[in-house]
PDB file of N, CA and C in Angstrom:
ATOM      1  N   UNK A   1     119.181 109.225  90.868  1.00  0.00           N
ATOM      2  CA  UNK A   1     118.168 108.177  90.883  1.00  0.00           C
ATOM      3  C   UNK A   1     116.805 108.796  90.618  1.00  0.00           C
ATOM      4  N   UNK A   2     115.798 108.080  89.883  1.00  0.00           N
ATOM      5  CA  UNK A   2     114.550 108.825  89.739  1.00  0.00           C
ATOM      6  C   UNK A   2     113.901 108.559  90.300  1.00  0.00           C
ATOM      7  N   UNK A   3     112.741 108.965  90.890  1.00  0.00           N
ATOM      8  CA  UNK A   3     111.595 108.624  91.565  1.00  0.00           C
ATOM      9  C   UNK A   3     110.474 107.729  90.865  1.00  0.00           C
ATOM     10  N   UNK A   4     110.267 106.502  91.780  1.00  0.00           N
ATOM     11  CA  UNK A   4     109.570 105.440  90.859  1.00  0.00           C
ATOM     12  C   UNK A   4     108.443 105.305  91.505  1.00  0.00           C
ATOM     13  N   UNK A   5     107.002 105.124  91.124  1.00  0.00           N
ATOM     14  CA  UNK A   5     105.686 104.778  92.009  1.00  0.00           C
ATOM     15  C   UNK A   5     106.222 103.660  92.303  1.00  0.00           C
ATOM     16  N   UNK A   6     106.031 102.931  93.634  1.00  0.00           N
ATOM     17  CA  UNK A   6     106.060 101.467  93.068  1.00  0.00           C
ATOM     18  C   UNK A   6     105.023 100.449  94.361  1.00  0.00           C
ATOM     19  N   UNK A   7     103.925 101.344  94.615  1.00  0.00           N
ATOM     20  CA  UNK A   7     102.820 100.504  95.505  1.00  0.00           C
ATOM     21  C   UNK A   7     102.251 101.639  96.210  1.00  0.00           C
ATOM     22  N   UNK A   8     100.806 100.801  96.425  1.00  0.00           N
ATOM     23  CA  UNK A   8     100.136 101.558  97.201  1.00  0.00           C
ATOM     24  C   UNK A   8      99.819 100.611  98.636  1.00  0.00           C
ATOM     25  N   UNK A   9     100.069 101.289  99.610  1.00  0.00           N
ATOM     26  CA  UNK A   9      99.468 100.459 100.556  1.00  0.00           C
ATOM     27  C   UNK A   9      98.080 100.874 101.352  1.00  0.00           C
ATOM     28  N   UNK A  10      97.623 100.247 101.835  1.00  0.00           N
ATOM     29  CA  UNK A  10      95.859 100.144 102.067  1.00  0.00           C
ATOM     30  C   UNK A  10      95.968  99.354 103.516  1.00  0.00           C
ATOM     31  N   UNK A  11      95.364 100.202 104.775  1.00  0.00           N
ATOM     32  CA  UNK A  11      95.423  99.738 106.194  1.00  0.00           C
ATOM     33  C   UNK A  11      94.130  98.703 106.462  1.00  0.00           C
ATOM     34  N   UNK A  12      94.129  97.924 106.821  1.00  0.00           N
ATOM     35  CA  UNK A  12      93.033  97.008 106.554  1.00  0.00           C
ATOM     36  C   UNK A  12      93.089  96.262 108.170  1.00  0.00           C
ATOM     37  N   UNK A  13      91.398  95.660 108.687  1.00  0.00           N
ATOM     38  CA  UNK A  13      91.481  95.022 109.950  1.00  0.00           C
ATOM     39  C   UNK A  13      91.894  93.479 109.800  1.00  0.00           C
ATOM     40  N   UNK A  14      91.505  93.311 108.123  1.00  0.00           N
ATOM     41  CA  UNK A  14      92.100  91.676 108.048  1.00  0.00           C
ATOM     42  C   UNK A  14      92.857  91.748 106.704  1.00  0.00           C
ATOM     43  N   UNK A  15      93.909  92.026 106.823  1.00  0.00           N
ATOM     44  CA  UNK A  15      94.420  91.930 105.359  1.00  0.00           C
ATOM     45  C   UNK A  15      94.416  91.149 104.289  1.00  0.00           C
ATOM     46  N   UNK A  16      94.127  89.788 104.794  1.00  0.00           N
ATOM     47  CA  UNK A  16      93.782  88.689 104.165  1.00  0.00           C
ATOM     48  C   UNK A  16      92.737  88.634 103.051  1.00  0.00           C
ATOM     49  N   UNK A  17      91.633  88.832 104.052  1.00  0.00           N
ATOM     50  CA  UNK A  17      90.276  89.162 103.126  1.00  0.00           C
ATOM     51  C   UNK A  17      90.368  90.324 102.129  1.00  0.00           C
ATOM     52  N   UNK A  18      90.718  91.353 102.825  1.00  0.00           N
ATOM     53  CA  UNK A  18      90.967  92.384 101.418  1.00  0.00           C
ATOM     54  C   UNK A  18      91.225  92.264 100.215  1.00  0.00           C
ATOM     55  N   UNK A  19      92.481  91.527 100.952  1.00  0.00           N
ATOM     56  CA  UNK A  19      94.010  91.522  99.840  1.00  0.00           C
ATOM     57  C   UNK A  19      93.100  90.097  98.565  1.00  0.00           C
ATOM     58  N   UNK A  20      92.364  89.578  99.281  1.00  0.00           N
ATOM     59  CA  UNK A  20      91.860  88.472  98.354  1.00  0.00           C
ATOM     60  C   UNK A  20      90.632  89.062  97.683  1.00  0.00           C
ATOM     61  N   UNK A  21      89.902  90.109  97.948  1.00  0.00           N
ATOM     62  CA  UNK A  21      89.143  90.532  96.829  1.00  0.00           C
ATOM     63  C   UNK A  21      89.730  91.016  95.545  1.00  0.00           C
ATOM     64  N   UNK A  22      90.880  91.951  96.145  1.00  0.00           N
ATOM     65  CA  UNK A  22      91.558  93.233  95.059  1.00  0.00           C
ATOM     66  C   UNK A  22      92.427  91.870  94.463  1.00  0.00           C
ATOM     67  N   UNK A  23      92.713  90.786  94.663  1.00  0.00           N
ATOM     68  CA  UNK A  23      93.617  89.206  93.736  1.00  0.00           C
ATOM     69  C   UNK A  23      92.724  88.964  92.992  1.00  0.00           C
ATOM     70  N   UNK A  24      91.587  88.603  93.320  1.00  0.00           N
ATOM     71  CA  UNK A  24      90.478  88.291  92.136  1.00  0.00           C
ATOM     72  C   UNK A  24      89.936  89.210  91.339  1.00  0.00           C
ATOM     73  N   UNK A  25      89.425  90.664  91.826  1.00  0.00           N
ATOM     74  CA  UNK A  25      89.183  91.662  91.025  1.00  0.00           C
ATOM     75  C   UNK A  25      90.454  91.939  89.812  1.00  0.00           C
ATOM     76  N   UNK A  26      91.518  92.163  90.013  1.00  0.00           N
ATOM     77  CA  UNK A  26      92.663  92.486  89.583  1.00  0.00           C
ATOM     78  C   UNK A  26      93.485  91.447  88.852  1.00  0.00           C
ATOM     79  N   UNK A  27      93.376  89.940  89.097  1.00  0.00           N
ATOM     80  CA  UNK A  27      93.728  89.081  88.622  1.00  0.00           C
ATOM     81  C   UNK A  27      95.513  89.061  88.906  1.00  0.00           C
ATOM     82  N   UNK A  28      95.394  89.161  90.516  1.00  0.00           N
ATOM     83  CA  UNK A  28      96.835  89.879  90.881  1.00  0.00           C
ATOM     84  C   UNK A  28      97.606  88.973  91.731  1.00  0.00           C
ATOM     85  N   UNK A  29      98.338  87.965  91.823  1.00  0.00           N
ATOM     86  CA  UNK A  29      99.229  87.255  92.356  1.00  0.00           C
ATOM     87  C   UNK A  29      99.706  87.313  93.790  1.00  0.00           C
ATOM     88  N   UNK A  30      99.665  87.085  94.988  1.00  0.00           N
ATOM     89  CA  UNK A  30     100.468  87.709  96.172  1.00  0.00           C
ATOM     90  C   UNK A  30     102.020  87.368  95.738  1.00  0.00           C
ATOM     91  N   UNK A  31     103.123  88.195  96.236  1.00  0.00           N
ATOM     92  CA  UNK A  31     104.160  88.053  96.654  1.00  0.00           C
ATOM     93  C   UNK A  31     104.824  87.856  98.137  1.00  0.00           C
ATOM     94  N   UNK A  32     105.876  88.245  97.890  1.00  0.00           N
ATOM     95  CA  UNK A  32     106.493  88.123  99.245  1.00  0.00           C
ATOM     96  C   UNK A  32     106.052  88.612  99.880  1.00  0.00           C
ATOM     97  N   UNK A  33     105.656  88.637 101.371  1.00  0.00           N
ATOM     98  CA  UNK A  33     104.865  89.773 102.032  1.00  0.00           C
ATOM     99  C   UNK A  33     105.955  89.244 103.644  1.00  0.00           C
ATOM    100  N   UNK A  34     105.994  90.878 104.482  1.00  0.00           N
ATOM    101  CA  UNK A  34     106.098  90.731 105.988  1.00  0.00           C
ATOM    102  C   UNK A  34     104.779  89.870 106.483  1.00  0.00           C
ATOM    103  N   UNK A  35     105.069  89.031 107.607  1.00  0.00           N
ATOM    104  CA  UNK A  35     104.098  88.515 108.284  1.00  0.00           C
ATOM    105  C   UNK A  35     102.928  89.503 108.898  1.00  0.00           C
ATOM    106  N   UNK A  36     102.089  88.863 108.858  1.00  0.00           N
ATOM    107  CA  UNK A  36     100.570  89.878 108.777  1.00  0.00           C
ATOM    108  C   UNK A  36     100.039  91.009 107.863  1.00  0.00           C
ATOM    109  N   UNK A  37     101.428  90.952 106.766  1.00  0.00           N
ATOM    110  CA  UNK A  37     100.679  91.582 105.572  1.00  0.00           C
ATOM    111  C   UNK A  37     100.499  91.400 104.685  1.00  0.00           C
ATOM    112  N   UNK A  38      99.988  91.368 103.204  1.00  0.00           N
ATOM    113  CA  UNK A  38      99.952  90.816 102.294  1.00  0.00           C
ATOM    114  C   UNK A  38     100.114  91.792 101.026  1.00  0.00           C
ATOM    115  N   UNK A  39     100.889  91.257 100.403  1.00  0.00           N
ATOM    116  CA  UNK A  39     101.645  92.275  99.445  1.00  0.00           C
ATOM    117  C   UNK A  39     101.050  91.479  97.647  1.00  0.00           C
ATOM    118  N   UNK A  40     100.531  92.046  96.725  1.00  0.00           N
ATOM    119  CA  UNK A  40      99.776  91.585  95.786  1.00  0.00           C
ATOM    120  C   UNK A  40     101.145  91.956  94.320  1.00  0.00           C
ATOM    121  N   UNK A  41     101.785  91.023  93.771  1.00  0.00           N
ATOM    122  CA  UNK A  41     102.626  91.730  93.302  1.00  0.00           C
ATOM    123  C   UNK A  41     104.217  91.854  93.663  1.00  0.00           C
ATOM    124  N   UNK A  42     105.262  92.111  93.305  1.00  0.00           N
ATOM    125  CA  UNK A  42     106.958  92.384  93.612  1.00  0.00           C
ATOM    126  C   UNK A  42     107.325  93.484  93.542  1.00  0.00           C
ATOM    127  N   UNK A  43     107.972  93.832  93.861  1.00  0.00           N
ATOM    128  CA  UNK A  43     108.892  95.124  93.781  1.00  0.00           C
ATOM    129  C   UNK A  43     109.687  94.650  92.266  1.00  0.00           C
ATOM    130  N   UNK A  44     109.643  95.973  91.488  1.00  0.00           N
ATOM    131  CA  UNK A  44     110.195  95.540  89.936  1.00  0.00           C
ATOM    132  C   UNK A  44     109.039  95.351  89.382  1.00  0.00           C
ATOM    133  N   UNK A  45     107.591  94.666  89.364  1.00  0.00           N
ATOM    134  CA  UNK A  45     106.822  94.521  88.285  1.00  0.00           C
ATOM    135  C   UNK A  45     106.094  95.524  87.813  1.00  0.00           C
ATOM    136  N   UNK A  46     105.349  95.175  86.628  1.00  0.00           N
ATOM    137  CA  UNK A  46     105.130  96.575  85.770  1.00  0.00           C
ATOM    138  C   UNK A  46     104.421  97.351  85.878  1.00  0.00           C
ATOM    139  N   UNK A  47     103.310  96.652  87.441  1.00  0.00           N
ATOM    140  CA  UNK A  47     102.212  97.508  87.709  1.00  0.00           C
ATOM    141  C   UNK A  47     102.530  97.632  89.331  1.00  0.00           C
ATOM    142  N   UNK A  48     102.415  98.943  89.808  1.00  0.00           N
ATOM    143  CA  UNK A  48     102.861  98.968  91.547  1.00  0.00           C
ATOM    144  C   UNK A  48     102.472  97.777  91.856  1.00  0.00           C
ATOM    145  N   UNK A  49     102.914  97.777  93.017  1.00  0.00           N
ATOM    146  CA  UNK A  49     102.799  96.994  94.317  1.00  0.00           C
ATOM    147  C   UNK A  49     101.271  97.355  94.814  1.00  0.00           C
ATOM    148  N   UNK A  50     100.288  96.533  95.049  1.00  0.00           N
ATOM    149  CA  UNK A  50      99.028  96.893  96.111  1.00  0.00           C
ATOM    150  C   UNK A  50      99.308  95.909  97.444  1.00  0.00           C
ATOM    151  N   UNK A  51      99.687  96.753  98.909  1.00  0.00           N
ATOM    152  CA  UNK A  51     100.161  96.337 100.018  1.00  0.00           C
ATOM    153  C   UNK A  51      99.250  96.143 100.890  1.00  0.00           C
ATOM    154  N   UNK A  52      98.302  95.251 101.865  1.00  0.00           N
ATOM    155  CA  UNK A  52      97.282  95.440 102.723  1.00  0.00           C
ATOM    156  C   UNK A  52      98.411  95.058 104.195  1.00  0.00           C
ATOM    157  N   UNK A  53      98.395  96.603 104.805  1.00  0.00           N
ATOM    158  CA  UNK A  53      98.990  96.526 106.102  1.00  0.00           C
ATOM    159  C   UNK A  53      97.680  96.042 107.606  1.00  0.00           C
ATOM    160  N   UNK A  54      98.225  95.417 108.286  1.00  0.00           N
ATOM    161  CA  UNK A  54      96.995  95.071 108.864  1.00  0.00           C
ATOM    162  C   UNK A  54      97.015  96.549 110.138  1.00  0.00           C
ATOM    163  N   UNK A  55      95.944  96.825 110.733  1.00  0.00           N
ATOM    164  CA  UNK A  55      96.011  98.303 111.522  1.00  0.00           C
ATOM    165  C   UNK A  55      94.732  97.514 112.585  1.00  0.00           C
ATOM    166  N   UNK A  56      94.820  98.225 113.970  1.00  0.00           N
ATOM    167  CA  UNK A  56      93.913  97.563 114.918  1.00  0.00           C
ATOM    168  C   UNK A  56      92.173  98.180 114.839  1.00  0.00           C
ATOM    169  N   UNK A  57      92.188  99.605 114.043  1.00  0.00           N
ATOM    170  CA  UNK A  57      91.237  99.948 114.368  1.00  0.00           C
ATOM    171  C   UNK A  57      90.669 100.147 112.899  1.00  0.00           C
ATOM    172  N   UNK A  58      89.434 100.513 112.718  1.00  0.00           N
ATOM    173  CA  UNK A  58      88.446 100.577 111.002  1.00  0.00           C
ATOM    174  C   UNK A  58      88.740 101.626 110.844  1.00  0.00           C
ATOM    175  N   UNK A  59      88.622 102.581 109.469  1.00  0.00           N
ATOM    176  CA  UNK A  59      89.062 103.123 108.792  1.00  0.00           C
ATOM    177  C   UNK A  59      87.316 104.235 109.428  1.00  0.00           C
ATOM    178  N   UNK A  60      88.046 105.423 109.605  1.00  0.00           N
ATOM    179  CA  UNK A  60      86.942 106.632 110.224  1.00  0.00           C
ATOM    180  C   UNK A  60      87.139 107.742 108.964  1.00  0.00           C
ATOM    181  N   UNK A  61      85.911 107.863 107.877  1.00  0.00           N
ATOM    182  CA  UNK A  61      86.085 108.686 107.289  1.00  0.00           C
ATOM    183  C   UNK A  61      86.394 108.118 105.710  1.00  0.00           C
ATOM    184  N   UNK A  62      85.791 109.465 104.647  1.00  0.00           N
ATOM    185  CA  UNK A  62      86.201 109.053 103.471  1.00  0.00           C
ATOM    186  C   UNK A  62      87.795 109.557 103.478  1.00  0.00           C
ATOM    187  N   UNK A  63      88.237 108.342 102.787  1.00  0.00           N
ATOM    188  CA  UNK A  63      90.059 108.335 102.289  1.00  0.00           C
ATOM    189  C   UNK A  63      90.109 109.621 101.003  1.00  0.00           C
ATOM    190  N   UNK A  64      91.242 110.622 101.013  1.00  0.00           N
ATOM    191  CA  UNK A  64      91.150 111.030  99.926  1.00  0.00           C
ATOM    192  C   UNK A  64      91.718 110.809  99.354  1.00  0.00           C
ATOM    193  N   UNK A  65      92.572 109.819  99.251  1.00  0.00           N
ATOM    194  CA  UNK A  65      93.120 109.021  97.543  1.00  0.00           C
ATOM    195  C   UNK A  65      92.149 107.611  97.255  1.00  0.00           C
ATOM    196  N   UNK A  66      92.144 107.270  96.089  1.00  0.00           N
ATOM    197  CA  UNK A  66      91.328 105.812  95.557  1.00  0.00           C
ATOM    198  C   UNK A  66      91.988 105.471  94.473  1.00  0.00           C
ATOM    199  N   UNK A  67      91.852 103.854  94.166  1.00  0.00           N
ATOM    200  CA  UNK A  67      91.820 103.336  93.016  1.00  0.00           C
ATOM    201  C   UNK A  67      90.795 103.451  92.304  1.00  0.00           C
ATOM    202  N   UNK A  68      91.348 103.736  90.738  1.00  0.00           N
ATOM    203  CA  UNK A  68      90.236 103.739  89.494  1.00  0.00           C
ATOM    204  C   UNK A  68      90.784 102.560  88.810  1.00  0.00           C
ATOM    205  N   UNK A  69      89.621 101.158  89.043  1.00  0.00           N
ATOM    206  CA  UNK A  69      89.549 100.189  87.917  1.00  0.00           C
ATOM    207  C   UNK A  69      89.294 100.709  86.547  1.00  0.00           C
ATOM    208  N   UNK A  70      89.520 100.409  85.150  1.00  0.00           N
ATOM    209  CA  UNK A  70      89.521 100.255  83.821  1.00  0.00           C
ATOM    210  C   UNK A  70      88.775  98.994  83.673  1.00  0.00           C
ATOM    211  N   UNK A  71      87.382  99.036  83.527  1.00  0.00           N
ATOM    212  CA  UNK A  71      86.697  97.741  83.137  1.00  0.00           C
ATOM    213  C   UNK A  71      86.584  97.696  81.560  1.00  0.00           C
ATOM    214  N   UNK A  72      86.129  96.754  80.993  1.00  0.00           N
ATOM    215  CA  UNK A  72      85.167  96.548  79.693  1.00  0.00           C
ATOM    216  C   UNK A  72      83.491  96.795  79.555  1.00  0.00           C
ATOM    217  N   UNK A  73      83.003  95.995  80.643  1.00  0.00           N
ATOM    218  CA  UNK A  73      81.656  95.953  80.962  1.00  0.00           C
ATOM    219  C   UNK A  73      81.624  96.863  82.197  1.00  0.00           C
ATOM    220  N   UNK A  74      80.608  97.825  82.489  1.00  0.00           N
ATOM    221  CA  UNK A  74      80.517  98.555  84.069  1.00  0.00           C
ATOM    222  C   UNK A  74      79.917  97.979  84.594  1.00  0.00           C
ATOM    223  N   UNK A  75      78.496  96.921  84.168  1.00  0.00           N
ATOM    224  CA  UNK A  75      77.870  96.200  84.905  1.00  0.00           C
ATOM    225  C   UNK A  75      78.187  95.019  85.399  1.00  0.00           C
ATOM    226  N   UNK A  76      78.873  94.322  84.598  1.00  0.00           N
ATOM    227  CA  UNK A  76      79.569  92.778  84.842  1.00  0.00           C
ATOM    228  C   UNK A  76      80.620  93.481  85.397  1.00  0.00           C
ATOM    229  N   UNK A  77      81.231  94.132  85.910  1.00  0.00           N
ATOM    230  CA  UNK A  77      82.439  94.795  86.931  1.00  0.00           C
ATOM    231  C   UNK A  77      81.475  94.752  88.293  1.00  0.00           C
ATOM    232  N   UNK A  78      80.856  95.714  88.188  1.00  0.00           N
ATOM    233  CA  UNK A  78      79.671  95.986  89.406  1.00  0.00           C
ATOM    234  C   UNK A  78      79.173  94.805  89.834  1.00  0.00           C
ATOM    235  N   UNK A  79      78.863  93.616  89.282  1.00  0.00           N
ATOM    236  CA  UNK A  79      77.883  92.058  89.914  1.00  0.00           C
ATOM    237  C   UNK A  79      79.306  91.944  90.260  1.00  0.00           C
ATOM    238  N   UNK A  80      80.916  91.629  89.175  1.00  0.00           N
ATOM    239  CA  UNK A  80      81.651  90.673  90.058  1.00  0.00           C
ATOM    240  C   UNK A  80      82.136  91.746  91.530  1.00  0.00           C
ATOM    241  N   UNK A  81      82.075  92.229  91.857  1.00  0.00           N
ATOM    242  CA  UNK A  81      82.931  93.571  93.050  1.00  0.00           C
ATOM    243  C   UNK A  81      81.638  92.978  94.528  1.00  0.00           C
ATOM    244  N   UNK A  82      80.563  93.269  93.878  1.00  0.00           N
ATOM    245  CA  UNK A  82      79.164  92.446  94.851  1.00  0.00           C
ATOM    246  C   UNK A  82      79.501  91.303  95.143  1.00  0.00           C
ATOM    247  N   UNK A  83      79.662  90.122  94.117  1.00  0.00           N
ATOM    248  CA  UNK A  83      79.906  89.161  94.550  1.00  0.00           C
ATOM    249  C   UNK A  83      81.283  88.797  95.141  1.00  0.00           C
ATOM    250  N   UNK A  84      82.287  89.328  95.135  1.00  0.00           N
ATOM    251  CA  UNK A  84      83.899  89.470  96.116  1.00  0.00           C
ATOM    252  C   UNK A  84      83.330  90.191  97.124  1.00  0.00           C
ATOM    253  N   UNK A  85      82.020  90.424  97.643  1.00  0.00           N
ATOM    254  CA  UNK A  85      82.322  90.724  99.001  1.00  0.00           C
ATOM    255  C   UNK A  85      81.864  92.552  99.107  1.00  0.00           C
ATOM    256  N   UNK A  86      81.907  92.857  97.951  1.00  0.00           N
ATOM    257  CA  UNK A  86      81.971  94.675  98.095  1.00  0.00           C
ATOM    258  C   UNK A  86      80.720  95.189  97.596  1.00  0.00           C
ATOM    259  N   UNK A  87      80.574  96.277  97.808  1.00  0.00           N
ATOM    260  CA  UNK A  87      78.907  96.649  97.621  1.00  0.00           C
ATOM    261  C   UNK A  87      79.382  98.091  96.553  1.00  0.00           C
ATOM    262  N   UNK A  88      78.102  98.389  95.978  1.00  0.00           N
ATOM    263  CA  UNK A  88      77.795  99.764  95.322  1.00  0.00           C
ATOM    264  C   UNK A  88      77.449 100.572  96.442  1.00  0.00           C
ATOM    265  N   UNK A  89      78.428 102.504  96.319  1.00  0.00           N
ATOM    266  CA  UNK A  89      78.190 103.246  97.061  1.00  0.00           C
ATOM    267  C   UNK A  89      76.512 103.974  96.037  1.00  0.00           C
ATOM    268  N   UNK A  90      76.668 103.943  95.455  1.00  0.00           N
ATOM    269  CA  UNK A  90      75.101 104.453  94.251  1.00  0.00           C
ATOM    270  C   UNK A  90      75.885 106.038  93.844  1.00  0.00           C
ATOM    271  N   UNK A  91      76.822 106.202  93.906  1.00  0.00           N
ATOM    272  CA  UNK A  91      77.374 106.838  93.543  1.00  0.00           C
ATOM    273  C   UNK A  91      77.960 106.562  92.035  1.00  0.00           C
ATOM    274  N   UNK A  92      77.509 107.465  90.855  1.00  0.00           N
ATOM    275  CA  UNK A  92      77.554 107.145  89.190  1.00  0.00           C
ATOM    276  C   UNK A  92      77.779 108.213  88.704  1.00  0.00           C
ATOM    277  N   UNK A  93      78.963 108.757  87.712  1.00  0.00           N
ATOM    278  CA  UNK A  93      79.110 109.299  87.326  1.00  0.00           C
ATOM    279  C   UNK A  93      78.951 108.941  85.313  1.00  0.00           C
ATOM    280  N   UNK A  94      77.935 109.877  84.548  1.00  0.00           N
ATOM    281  CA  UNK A  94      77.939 109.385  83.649  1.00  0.00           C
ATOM    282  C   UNK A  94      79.346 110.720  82.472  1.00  0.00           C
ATOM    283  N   UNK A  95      79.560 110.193  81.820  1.00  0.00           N
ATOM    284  CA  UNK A  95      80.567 111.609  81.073  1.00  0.00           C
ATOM    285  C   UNK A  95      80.345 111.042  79.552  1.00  0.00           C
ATOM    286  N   UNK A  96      81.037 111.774  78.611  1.00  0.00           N
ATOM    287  CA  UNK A  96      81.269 112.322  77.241  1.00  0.00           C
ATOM    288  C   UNK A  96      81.909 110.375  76.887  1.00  0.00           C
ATOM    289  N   UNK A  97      82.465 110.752  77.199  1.00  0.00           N
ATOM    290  CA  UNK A  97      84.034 109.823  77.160  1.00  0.00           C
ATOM    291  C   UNK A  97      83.770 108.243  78.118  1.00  0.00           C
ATOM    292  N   UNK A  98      82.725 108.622  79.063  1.00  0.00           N
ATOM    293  CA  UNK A  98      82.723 106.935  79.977  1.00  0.00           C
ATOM    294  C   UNK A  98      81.963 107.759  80.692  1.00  0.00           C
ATOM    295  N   UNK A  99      82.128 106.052  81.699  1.00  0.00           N
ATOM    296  CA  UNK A  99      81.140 106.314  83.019  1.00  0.00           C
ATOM    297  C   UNK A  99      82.021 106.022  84.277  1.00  0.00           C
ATOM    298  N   UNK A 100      81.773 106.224  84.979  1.00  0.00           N
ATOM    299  CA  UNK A 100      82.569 106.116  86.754  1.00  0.00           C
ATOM    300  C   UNK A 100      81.307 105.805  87.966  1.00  0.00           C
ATOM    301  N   UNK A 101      81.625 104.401  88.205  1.00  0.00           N
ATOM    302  CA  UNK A 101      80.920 103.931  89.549  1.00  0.00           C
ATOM    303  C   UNK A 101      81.518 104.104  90.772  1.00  0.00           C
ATOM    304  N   UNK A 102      81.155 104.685  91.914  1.00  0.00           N
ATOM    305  CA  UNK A 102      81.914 104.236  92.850  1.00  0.00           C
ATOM    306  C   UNK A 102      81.346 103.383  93.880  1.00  0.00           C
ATOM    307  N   UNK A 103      82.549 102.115  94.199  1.00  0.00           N
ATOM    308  CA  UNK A 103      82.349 101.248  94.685  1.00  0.00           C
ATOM    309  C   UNK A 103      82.857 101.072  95.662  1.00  0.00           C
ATOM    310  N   UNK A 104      82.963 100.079  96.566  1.00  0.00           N
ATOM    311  CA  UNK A 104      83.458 100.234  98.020  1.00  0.00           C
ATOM    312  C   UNK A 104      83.894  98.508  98.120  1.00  0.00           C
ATOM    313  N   UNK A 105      85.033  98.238  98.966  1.00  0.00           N
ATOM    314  CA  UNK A 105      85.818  96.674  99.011  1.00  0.00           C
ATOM    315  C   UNK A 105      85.425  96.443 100.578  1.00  0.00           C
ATOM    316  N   UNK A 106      85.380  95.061 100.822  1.00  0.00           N
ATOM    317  CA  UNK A 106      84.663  94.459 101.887  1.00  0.00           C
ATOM    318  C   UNK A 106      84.751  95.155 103.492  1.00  0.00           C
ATOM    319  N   UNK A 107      85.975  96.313 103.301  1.00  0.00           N
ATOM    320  CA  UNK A 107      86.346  97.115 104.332  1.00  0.00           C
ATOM    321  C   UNK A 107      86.177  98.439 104.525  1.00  0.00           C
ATOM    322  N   UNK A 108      85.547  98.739 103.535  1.00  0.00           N
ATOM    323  CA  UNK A 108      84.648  99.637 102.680  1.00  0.00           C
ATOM    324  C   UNK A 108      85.749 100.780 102.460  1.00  0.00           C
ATOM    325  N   UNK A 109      87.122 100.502 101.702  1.00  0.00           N
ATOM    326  CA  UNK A 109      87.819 101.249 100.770  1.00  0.00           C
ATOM    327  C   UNK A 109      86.805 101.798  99.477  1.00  0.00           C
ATOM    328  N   UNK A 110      86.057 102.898  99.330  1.00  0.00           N
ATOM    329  CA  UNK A 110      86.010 103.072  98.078  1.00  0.00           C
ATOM    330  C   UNK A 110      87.108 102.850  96.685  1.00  0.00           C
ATOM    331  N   UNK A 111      86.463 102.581  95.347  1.00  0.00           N
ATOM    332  CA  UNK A 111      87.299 102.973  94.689  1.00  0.00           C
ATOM    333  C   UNK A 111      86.526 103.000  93.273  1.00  0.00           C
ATOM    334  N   UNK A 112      87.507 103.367  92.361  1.00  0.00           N
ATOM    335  CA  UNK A 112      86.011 103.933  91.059  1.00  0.00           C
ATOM    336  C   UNK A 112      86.126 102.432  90.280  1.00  0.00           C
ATOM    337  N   UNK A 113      85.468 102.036  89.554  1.00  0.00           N
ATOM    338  CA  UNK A 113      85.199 101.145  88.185  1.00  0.00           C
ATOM    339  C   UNK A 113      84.697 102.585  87.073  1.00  0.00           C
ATOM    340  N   UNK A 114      85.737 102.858  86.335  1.00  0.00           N
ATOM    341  CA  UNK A 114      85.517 103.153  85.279  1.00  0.00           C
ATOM    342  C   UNK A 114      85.451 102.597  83.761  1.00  0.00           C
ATOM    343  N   UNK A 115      84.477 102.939  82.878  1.00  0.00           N
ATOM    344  CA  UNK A 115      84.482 101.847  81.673  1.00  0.00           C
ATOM    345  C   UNK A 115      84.382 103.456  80.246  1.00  0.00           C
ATOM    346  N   UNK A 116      85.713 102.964  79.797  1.00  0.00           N
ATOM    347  CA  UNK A 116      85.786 104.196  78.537  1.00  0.00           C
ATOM    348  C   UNK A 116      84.725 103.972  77.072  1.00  0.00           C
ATOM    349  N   UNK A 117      84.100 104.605  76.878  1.00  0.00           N
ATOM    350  CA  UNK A 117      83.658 104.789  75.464  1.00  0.00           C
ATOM    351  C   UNK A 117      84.396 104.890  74.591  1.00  0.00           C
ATOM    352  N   UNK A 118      84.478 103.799  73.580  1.00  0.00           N
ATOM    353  CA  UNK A 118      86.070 103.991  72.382  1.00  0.00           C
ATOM    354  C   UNK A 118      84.697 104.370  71.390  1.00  0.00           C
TER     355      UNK A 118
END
């Protein structure tokens, strides 16, 4: 059998709210989910699973894994992420090839918005 990615899960104090920014950012469906969690996505579809487990206490510390969004626009990414609830860390990376924002979700998960230079 091979080894398949197939979700990430993310500990959250309200999974609800989370899970409903990263649906609208992502344009991502809930699925089946255990009660009190919310699962964005099926097992089998073509992009992992994103899982919000609910946990009693806030998140202490930067996480060292993140999601990197693929935008079009970095700025119209950046207003809609503000307006779902999430703020700019002012953290910008400019490069050759693109740019990398990092941003933070209403529970303050960082994660990057990157936008490629074709």
């Amino acid at each position: 059998m091979a080894n398949v990615w197939s979700g990430v899960t993310i500990d959250c104090l309200d999974p609800e709210r989370v899970a409903r920014f990263w649906a609208t950012l992502l344009g991502r469906e809930p699925g089946p989910s255990q009660e009190g969690w919310v699962y964005l996505g099926e097992r089998g579809d073509p992009q992992p699973r994103l899982v919000f487990q609910p946990v009693p206490e806030p998140a202490a510390g930067k996480v060292r894994i993140h999601l990197d969004v693929t935008v079009d626009d970095i700025e119209d990414a950046m207003a809609t992420v503000i307006c779902l609830g999430g703020r700019a860390t002012g953290e910008r990376h400019d490069y050759d090839e693109g740019v990398v924002v990092v941003m933070a979700d209403p529970e303050n998960h960082e994660f990057c918005l990157v936008q490629y230079y074709d």
